[in-house]
Protein backbone atom coordinates (compact mmCIF):
# COMPACT_ATOMS: atom_id res chain seq x y z
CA UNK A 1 281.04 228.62 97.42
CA UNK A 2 284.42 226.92 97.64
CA UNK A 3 284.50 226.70 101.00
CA UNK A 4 281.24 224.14 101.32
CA UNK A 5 283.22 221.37 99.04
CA UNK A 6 286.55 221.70 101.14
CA UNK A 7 284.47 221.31 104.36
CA UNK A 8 282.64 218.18 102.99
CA UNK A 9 286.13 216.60 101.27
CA UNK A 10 288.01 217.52 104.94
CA UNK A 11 285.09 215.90 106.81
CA UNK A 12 285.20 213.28 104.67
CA UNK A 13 288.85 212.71 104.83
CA UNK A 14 288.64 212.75 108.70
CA UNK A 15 285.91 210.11 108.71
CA UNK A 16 288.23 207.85 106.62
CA UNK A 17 290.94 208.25 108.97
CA UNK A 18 289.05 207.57 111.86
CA UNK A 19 287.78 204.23 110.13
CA UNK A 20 291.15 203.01 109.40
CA UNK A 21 292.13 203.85 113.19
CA UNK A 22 289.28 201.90 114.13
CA UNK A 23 289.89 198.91 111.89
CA UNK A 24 293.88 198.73 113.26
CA UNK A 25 292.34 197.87 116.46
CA UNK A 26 290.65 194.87 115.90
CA UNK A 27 292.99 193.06 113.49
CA UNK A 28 291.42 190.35 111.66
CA UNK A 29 291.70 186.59 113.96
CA UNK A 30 294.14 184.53 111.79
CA UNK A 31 293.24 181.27 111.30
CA UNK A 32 294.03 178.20 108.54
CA UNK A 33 291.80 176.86 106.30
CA UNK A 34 290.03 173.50 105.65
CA UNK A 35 291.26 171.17 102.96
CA UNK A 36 287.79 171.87 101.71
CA UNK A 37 286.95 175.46 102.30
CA UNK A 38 285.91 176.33 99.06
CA UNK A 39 283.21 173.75 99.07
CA UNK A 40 279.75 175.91 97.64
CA UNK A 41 277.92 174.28 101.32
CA UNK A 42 280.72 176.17 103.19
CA UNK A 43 279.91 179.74 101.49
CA UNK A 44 276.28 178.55 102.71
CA UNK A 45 277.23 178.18 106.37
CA UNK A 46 279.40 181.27 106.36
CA UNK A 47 276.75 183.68 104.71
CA UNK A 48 274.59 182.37 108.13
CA UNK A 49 276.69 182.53 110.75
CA UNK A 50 275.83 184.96 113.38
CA UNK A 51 276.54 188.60 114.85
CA UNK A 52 276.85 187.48 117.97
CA UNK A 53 277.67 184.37 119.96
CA UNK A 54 277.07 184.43 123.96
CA UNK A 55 277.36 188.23 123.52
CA UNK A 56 280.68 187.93 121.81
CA UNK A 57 280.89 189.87 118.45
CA UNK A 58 281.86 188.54 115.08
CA UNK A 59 285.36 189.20 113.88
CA UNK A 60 286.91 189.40 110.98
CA UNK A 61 289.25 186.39 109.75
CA UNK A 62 291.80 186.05 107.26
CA UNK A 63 290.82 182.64 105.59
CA UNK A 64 287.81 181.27 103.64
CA UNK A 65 285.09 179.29 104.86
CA UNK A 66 285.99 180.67 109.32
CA UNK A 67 284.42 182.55 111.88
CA UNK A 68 285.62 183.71 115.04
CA UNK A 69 283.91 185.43 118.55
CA UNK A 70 285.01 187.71 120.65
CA UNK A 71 287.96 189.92 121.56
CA UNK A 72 290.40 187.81 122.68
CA UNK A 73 288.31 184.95 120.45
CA UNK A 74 286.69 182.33 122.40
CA UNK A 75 285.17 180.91 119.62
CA UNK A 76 286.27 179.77 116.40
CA UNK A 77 284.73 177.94 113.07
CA UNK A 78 286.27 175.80 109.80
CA UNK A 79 284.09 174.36 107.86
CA UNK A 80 285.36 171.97 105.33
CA UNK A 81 287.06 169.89 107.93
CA UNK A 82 287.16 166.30 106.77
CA UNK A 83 283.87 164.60 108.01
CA UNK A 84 284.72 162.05 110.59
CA UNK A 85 283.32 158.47 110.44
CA UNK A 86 281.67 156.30 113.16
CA UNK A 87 283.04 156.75 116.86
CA UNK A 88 282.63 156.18 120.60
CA UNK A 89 283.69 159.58 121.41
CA UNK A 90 280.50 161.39 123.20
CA UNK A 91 278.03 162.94 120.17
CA UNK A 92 275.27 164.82 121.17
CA UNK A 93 272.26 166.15 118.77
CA UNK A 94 271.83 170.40 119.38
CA UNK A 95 268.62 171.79 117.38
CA UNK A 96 268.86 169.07 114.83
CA UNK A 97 272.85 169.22 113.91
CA UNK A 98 275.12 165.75 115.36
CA UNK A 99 278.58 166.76 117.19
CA UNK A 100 281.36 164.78 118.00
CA UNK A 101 283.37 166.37 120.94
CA UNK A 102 286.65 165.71 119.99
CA UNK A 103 289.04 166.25 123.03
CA UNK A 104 288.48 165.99 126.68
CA UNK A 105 285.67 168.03 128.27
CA UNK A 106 288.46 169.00 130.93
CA UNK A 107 290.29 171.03 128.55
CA UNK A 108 290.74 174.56 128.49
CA UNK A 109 289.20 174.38 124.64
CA UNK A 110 286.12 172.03 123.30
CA UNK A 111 286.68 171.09 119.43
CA UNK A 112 283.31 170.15 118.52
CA UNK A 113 283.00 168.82 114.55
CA UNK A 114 279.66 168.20 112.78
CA UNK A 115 278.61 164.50 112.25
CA UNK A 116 276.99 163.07 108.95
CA UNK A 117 277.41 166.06 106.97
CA UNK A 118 280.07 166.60 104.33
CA UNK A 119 281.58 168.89 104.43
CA UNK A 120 282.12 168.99 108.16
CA UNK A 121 282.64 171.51 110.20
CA UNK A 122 284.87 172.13 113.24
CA UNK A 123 283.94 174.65 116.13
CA UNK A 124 286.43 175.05 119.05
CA UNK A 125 285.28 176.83 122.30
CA UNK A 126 287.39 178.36 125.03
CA UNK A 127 285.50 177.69 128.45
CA UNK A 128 286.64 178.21 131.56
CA UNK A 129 287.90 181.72 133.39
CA UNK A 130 287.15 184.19 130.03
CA UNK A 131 284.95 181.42 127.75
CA UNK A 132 281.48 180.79 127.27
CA UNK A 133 279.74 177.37 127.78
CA UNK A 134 279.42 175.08 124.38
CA UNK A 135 275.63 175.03 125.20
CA UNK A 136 275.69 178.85 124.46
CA UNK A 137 277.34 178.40 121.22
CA UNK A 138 276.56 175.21 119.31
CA UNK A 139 272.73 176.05 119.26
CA UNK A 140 273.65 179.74 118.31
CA UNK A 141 275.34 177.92 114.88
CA UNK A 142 272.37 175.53 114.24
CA UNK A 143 270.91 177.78 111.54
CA UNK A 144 273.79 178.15 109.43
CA UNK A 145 275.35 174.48 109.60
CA UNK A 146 271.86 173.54 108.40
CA UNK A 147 272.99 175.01 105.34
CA UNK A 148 274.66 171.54 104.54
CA UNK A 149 272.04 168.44 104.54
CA UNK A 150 272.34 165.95 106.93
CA UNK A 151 273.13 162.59 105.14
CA UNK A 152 270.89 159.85 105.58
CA UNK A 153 271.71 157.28 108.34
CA UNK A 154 274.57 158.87 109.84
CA UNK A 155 273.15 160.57 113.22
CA UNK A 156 273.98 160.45 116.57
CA UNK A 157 273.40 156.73 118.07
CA UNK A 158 272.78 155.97 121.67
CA UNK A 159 273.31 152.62 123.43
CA UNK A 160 269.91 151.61 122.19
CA UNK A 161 269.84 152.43 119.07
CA UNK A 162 272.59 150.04 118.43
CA UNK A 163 272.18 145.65 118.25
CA UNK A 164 274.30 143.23 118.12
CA UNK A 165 274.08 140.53 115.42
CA UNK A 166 272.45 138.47 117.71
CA UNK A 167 270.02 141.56 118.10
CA UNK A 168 270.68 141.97 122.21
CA UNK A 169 271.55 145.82 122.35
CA UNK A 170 275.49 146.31 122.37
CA UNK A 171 276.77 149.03 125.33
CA UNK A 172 278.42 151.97 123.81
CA UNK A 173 279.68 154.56 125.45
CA UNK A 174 278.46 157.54 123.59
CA UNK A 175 276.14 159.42 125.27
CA UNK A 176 273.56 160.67 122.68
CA UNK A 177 271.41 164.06 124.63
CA UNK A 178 269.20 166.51 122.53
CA UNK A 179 269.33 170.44 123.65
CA UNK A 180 266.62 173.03 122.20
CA UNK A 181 267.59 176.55 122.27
């Protein structure tokens, strides 16, 4: 009757092993945290976020309040970024959540950050040769940045949505474009 328990414990050490082996070869994406990654809203988003982005698996990261997609990761999340105020760059509303692209659409990486919400949070997407397109992503992360409220009056504006004082509309050049997915 011995023998049944050492089979089980030996199987079971094996198993272990092989789990450990596993784990060394996806090491966990190291990235740095927010200034305000322990905001409660941020443990929200985080607890949403999902298995899979544009067929890219979640990995494992090494700060509080992140996310990261694939293997290399094309796409990476903060939240508790500092939420940015009112701006020409181009904003553009994706199921419901505002985002500022921050950088130049030519780039090799998009950093997208929520608008009117507090705490932000900041996505940045590889494209290109080995990426995946933003519009894949940023609708994929709707459900969990809904987690934090949007705050009243602070969406994304187009050109007429904005007057002068004289009330004549005032040209600005942020593009405001809604996406369902």
């Amino acid at each position: 009757m011995l023998v049944r328990p050492r089979r089980l414990v030996s199987a079971a050490l094996a198993l272990c092993a092989s789990a450990l082996l596993l784990t060394a070869c996806a090491p966990a994406v190291a990235l740095k945290p927010a200034a305000d990654a322990n905001d409660p809203r941020c443990a929200d988003v985080i607890v949403h976020l999902p298995d899979s982005i544009a067929g890219k698996a979640k990995r494992e990261t090494n700060a509080q309040a992140t996310g990261a997609w694939g293997d290399p990761a094309v796409v990476l999340l903060r939240c508790g970024v500092p939420p940015i105020g009112p701006t020409t760059k181009p904003c553009i509303t994706v199921n419901d959540i505002d985002w500022v692209l921050e950088n130049d659409p030519a780039s090799p990486s998009l950093r997208y950050i929520t608008f009117g919400r507090t705490p932000a949070t900041e996505v940045v997407i590889a494209h290109g040769k080995n990426g995946v397109a933003d519009a894949s992503v940023l609708p994929a992360l709707a459900d969990a940045i809904g987690a934090i409220p949007q705050q009243k009056n602070e969406k994304c504006r187009g050109t007429s949505d904005i007057t002068s004082p004289t009330g004549v509309p005032t040209p600005v050049p942020t593009p405001t474009t809604t996406q369902s997915g």
